[in-house]
Protein backbone atom coordinates (compact mmCIF):
# COMPACT_ATOMS: atom_id res chain seq x y z
CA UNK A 1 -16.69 -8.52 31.43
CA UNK A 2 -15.53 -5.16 29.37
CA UNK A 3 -16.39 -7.13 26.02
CA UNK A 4 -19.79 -8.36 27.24
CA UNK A 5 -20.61 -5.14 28.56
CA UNK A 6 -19.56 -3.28 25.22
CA UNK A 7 -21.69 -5.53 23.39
CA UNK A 8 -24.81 -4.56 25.20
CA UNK A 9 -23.73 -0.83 25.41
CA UNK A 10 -23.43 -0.87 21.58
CA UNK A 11 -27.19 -2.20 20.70
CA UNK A 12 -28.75 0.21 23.89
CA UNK A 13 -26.72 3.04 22.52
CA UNK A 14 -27.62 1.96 18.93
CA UNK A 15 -31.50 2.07 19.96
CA UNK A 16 -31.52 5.13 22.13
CA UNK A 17 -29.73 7.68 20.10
CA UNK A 18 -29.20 9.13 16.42
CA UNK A 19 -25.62 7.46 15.76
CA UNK A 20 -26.60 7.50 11.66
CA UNK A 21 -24.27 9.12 9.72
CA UNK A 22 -25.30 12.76 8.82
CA UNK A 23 -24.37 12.12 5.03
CA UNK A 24 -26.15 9.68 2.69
CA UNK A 25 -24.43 6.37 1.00
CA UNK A 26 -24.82 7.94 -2.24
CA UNK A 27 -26.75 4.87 -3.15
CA UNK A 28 -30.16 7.59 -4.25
CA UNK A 29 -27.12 9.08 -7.07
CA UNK A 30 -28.03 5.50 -8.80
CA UNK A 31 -31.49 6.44 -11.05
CA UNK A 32 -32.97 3.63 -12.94
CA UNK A 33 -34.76 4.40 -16.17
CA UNK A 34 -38.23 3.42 -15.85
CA UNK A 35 -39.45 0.70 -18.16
CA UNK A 36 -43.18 1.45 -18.85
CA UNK A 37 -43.98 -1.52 -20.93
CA UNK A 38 -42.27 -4.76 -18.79
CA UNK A 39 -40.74 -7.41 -20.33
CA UNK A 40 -42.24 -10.20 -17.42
CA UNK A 41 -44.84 -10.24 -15.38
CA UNK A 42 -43.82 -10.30 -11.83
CA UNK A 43 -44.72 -13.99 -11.09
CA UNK A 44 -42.06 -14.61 -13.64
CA UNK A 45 -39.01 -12.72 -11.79
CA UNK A 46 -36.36 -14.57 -10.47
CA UNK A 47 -34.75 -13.08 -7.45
CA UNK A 48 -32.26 -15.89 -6.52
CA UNK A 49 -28.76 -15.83 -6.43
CA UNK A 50 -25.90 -18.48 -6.36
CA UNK A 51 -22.78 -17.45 -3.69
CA UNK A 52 -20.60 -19.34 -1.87
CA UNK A 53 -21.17 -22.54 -3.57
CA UNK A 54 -25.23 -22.35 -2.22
CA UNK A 55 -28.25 -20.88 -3.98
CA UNK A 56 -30.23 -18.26 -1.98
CA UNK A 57 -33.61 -17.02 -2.23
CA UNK A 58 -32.24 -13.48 -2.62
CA UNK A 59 -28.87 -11.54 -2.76
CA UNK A 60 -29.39 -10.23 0.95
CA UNK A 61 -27.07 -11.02 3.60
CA UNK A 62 -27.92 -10.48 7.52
CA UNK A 63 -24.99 -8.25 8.41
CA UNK A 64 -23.03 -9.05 11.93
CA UNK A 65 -24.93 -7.46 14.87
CA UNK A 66 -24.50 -9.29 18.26
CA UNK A 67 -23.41 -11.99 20.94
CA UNK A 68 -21.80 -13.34 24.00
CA UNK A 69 -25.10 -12.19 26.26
CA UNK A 70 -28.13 -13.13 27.01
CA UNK A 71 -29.99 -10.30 25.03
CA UNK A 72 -27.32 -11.14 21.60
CA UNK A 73 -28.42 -14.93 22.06
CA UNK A 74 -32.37 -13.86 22.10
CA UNK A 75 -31.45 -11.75 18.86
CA UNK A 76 -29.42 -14.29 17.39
CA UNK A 77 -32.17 -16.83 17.68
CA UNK A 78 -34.77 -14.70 15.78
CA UNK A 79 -32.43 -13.96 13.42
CA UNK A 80 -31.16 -17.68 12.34
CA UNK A 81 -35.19 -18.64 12.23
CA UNK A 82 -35.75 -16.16 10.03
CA UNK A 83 -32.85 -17.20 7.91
CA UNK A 84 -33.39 -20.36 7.57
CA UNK A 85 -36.87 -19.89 6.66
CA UNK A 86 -36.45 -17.21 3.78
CA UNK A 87 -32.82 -18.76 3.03
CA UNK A 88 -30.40 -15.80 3.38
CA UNK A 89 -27.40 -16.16 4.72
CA UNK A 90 -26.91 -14.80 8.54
CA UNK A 91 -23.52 -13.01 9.93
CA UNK A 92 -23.40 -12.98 13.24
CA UNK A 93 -21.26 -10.43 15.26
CA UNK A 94 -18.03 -10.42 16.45
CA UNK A 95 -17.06 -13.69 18.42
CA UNK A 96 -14.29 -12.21 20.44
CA UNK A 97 -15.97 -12.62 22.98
CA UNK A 98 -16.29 -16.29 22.98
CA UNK A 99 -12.47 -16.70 22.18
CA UNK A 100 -11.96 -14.67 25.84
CA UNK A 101 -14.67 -16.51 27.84
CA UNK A 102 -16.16 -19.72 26.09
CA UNK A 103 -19.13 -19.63 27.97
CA UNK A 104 -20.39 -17.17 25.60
CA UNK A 105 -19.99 -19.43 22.75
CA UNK A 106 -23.76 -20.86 23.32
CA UNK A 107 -25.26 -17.24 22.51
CA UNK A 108 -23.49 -17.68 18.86
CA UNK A 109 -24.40 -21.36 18.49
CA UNK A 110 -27.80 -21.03 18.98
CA UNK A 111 -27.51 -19.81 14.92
CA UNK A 112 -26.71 -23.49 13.90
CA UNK A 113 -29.37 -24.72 16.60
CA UNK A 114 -32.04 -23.57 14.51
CA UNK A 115 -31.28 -25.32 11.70
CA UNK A 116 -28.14 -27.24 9.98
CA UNK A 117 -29.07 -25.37 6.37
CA UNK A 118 -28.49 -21.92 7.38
CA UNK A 119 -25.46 -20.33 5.69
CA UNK A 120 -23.60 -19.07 8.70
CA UNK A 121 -20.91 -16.60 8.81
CA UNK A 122 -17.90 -15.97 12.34
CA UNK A 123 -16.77 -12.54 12.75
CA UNK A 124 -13.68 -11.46 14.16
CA UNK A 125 -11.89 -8.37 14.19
CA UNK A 126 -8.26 -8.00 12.58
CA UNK A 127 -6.80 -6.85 15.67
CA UNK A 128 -7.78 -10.50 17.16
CA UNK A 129 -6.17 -11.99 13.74
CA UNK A 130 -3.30 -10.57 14.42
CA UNK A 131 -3.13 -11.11 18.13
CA UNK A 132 -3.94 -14.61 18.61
CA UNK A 133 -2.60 -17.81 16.94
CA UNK A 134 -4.82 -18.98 14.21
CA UNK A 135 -5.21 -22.34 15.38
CA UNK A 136 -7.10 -20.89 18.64
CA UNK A 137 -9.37 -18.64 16.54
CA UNK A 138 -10.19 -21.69 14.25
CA UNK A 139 -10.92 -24.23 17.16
CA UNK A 140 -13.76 -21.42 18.28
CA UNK A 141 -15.11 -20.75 14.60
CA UNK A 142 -15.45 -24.51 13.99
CA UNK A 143 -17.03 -25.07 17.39
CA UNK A 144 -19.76 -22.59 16.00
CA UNK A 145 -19.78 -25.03 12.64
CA UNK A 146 -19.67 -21.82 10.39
CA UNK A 147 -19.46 -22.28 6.67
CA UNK A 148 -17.66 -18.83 6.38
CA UNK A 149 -15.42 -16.92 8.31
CA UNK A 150 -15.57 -12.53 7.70
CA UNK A 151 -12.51 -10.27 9.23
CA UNK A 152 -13.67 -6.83 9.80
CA UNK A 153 -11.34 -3.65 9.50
CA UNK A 154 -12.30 -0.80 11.80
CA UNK A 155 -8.98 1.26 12.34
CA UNK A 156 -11.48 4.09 13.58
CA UNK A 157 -13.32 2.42 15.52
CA UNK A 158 -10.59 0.83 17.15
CA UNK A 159 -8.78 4.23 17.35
CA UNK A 160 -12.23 5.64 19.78
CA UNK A 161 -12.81 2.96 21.51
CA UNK A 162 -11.18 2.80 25.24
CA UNK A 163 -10.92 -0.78 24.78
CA UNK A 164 -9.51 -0.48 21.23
CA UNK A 165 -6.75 -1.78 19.27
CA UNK A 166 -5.63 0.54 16.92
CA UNK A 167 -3.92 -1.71 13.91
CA UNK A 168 -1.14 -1.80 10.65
CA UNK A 169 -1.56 -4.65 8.24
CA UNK A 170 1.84 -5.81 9.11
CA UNK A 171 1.65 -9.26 9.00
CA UNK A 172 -1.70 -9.58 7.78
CA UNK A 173 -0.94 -11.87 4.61
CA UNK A 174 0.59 -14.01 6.85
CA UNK A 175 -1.97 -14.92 9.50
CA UNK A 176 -5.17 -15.02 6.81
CA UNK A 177 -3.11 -17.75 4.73
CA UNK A 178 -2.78 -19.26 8.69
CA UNK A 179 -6.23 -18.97 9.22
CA UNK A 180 -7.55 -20.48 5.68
CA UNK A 181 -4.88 -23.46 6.01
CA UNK A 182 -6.65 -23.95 8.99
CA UNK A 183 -10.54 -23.55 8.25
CA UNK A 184 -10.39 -24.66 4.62
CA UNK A 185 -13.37 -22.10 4.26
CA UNK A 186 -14.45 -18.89 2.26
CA UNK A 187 -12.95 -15.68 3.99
CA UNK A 188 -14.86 -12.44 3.53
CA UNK A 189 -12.73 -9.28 4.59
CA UNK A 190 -15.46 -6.22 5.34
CA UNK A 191 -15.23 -2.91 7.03
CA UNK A 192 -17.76 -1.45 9.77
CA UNK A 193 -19.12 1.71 8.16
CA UNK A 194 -16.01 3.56 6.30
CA UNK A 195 -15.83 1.86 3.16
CA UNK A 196 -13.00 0.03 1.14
CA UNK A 197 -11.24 2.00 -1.49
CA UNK A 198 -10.07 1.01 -4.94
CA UNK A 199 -6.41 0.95 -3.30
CA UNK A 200 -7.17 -1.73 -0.23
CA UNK A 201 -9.50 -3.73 -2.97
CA UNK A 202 -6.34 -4.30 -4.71
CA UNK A 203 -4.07 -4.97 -1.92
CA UNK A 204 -7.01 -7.68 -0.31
CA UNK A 205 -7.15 -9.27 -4.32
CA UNK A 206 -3.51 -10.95 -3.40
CA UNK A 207 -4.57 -12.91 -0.58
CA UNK A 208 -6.53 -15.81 -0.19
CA UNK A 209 -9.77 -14.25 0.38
CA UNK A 210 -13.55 -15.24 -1.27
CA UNK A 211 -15.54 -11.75 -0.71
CA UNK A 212 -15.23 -8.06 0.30
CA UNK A 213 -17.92 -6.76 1.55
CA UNK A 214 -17.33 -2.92 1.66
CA UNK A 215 -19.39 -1.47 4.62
CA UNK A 216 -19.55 2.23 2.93
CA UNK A 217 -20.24 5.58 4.78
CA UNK A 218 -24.02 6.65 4.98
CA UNK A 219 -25.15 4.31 8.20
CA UNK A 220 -24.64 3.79 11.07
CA UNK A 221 -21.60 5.61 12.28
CA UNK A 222 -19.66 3.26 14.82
CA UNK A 223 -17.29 6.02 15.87
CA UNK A 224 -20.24 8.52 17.12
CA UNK A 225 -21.26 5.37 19.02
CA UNK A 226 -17.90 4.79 21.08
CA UNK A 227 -17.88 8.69 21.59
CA UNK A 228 -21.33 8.34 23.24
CA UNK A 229 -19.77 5.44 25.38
CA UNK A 230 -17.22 8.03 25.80
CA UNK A 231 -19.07 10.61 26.91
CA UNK A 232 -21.34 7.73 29.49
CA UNK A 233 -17.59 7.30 31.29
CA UNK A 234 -16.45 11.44 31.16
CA UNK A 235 -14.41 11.19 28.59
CA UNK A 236 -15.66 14.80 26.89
CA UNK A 237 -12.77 15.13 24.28
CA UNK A 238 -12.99 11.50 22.80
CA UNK A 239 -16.29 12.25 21.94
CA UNK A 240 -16.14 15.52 20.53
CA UNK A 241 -13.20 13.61 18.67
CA UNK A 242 -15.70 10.84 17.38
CA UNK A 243 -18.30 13.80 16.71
CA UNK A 244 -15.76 14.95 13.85
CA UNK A 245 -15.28 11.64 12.32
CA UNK A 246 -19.00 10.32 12.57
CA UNK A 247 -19.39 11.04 8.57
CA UNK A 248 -15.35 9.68 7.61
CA UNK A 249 -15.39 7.33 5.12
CA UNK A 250 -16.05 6.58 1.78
CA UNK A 251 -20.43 6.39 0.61
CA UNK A 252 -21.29 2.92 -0.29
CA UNK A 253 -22.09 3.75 -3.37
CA UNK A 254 -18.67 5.26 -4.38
CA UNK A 255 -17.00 2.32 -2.16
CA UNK A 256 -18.97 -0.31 -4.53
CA UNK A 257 -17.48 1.11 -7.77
CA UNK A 258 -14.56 1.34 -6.21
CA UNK A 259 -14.01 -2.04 -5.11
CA UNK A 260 -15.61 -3.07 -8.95
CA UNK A 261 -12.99 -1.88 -10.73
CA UNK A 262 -10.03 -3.04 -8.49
CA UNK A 263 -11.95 -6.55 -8.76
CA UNK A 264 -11.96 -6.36 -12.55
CA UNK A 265 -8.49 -4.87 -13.08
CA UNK A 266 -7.34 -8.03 -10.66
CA UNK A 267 -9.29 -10.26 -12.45
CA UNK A 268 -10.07 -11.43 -8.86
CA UNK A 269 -13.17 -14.49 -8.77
CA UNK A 270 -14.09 -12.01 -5.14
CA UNK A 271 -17.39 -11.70 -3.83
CA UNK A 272 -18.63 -7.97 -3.59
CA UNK A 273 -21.31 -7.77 -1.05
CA UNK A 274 -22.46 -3.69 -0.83
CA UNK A 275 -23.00 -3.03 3.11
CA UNK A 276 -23.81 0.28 4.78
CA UNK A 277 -26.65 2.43 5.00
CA UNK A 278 -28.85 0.05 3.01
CA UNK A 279 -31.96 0.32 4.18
CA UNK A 280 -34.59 -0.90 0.97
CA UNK A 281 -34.65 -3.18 -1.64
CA UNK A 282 -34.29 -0.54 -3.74
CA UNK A 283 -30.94 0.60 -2.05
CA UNK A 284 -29.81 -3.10 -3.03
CA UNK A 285 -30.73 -3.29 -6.05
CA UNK A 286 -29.14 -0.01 -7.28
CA UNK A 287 -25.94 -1.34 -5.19
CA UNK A 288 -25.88 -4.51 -7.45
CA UNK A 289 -26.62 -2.42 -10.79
CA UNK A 290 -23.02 -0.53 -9.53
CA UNK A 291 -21.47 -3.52 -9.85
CA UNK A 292 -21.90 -5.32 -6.20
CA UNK A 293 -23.09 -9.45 -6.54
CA UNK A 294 -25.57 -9.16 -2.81
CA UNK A 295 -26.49 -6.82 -0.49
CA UNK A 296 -26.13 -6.58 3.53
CA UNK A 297 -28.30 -4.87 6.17
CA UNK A 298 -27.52 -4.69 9.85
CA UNK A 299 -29.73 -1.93 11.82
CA UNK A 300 -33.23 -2.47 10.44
CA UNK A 301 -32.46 -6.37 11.44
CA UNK A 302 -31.42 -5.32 14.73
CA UNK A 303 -34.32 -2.96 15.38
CA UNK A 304 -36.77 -5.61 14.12
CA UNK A 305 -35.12 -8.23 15.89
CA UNK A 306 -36.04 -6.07 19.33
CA UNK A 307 -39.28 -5.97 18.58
CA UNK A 308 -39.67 -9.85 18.08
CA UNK A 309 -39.61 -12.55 14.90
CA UNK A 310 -42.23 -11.26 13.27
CA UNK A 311 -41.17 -8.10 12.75
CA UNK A 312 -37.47 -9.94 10.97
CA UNK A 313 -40.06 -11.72 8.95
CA UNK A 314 -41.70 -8.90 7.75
CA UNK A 315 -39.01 -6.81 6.90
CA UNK A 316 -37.18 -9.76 4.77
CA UNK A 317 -40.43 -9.58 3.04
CA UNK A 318 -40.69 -5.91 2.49
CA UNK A 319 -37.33 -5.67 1.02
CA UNK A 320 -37.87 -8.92 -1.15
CA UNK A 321 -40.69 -6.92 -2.53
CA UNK A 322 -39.04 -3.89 -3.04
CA UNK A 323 -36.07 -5.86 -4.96
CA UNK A 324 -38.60 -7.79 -6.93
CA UNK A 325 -40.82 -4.53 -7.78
CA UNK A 326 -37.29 -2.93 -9.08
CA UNK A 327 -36.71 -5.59 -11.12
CA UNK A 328 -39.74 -5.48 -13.01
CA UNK A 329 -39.89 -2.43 -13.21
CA UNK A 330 -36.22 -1.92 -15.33
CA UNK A 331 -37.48 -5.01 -17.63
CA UNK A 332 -35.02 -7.53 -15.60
CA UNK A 333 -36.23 -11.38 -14.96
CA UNK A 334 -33.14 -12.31 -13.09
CA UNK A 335 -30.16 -11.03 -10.72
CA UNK A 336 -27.98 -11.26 -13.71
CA UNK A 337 -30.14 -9.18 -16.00
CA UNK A 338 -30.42 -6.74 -13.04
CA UNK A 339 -26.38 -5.59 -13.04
CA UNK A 340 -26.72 -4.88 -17.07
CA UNK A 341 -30.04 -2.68 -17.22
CA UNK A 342 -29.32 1.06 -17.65
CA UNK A 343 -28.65 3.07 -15.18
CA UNK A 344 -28.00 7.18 -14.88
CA UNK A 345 -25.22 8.34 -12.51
CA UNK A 346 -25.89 11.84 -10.88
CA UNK A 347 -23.89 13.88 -8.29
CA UNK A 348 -21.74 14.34 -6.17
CA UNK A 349 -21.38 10.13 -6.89
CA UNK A 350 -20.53 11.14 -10.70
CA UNK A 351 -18.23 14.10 -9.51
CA UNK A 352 -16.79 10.85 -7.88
CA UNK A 353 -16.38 8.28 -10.18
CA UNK A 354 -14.62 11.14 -12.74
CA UNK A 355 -11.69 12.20 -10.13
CA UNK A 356 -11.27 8.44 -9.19
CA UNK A 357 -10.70 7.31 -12.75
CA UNK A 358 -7.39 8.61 -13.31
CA UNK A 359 -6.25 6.64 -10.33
CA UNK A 360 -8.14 3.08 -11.64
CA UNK A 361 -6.88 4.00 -14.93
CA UNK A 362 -3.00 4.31 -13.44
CA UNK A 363 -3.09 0.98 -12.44
C-alpha cells in the first residue's frame, strides 16, 4: 500500500503546491538569431524525427508520470490516446509498483490497450535494478509489451524519501547487461530533475544502453515534494532538509551540453533526449539546437491530463506549433537543419560551458 499511496501523494502534492524549482533550466541562455526573410514557407517544414528504429511526428517524448491506481490508470489512458493519435512516444511512470502487487499492472497496460502502434516506454528505478533479479523485472516489462525500457537515477530523491533507497552504482554494469540479455530492447538511463553531468555521460557510454535522457534542474523539484510528504507525516527537519536541495542539480541546458560532448568524445550512437523544466516548443527546440536529438515534458502533461483529453490534445498541439514557428523562423525545413542554425550563448549558461571545458577537454 506505501507505493500506491506515494503515487497518489506525489500527483496531489504536485497539483496543490509550488514544488518548481526556484532557478530556471537555463534553456532562455539559448537566443536564436532571427531570420527575417525565411527560407520555407511553413507548410513546407518538416517536424518529424526518426528514434528508436520508428519515425515520429515530432521529437517530443511524454515523460514518466503515473500508475498502479485508479487515478494513474485514468491518466494513463488519456495519455496513450493522445499518443497514438499525434504519434509521440509515451513513458509511463515507474512500474514498481506492479513488480510488488501485480494487480496494478492493468493501470500501466491500459497504454498498449489503446493502440498496438504507440511507442511505449517501462520505468523502473535503479534501486529496483539492483534489488531484484532481472529476469523478474523483465517478465513484468514484457507483460506491459513495452518497446523500451528507461532506468531512472534519483540518489536525492531516494535520500528524502521515508520509503527511499539511497544507492552506489556498484554492480550496475552488471545487472543492465542482465536486463538487456533479457529484454533484447533499447535501454534509456534518465534522471528525475538533477541532471547528468559530462562525468556520468561517460561512465553510462560503456554500457549497453540506447539513450540518456538528462532530466536537468529548472522543474519540478522531486526533493521539495518528499519534504512536503515529510512535513504531511511530522517529519519538520527532512523537509527543511529537502527545502535546501529543491534547486541541486545541474540546469538542463548546461546538463544537455554536457552530456553532448561526453557523447561525442565516446563516439557513443546514444540517444540524448533534453528533460526538465521544458515547458514550450521553444524550450525544445533551443534544447535540440544544444545538441539534444528530442525533447520530454512531464508536468504540463500531467496537469492537462487532470483536466481531461482534450486538454493533452491541445497542448501537443500548442507545442507542435511553437516548434514549427521556431523552425521557420531560424530558416530550418527539418529537425536536422534545426541542430546546425546559429545560435548565441549568454549567461550564467556561457559562464558554464567556459569552466566545464577544461574538464571535456582533459578527457
Amino acid at each position: 500500500m506505501g507505493t500506491l499511496r506515494r503515487k497518489d501523494e506525489h500527483i496531489e502534492l504536485s497539483l496543490r503546491h509550488d514544488v518548481e524549482m526556484r532557478q530556471s533550466t537555463w534553456l532562455e541562455c539559448v537566443m536564436f538569431v532571427h531570420q527575417a526573410l525565411p527560407r520555407h514557407s511553413l507548410d513546407a517544414i518538416d517536424t518529424s524525427v526518426e528514434a528508436f528504429g520508428r519515425r515520429f511526428s515530432l521529437p517530443l517524448l511524454i515523460n514518466s508520470l503515473t500508475g498502479g491506481t485508479a487515478r494513474g490508470r485514468e491518466i494513463n489512458e488519456r495519455l496513450a490516446t493522445v499518443a497514438h493519435e499525434f504519434c509521440i512516444p509515451l513513458a509511463l511512470g515507474s512500474i514498481r509498483a506492479a513488480v510488488e502487487n501485480s494487480e496494478t499492472l492493468e493501470s500501466f497496460r491500459v497504454a498498449r490497450g489503446v493502440s498496438d502502434d504507440i511507442f511505449l516506454i517501462a520505468n523502473i528505478g535503479l534501486a529496483q535494478v539492483l534489488e531484484l533479479p532481472a529476469s523478474k523485472l523483465a517478465d513484468v516489462i514484457r507483460s506491459l509489451e513495452a518497446d523500451a525500457l528507461a532506468v531512472h537515477l534519483n540518489p536525492l530523491q531516494e535520500s528524502l524519501q521515508p520509503e527511499g533507497e539511497p544507492f552506489t552504482c556498484d554492480g550496475f554494469e552488471e545487472k543492465l547487461r542482465e536486463l538487456k540479455d533479457e529484454l533484447r530492447v533499447p535501454i534509456i538511463v534518465k534522471e528525475v530533475g538533477c541532471g547528468i553531468s559530462y562525468e556520468v555521460a561517460r561512465a553510462l557510454c560503456k554500457l549497453p544502453i540506447d539513450a540518456i535522457d538528462v532530466e536537468g534542474a529548472g522543474g519540478t523539484s522531486f526533493a521539495y515534494i518528499e519534504g512536503l510528504r515529510a512535513l504531511a507525516a511530522g517529519d519538520e527537519e527532512t523537509h527543511k532538509v529537502a527545502l535546501t536541495f529543491k534547486d541541486w542539480g545541474i540546469p538542463t541546458a548546461a546538463s544537455v551540453w554536457e552530456v553532448r560532448n561526453a557523447l561525442n568524445a565516446a563516439e557513443a550512437d546514444v540517444l540524448l533526449i533534453a528533460g526538465g523544466g521544458i515547458r514550450t516548443g521553444l524550450d525544445g527546440a533551443r534544447a535540440l539546437a544544444l545538441g539534444a536529438d528530442m525533447f520530454a515534458m512531464a508536468r504540463p502533461f500531467l496537469e492537462a491530463a487532470c483536466r481531461g483529453v482534450e486538454h493533452v490534445r491541445a497542448l501537443v498541439r500548442r507545442v507542435m506549433r511553437e516548434f514549427r514557428l521556431t523552425m521557420y523562423l531560424t530558416g530550418a525545413r527539418t529537425v536536422s537543419d534545426l541542430r546546425r542554425v546559429p545560435v548565441v550563448i549568454l549567461d550564467p549558461l556561457r559562464a558554464w560551458i567556459e569552466q566545464r571545458k577544461a574538464v571535456v577537454c582533459k578527457s
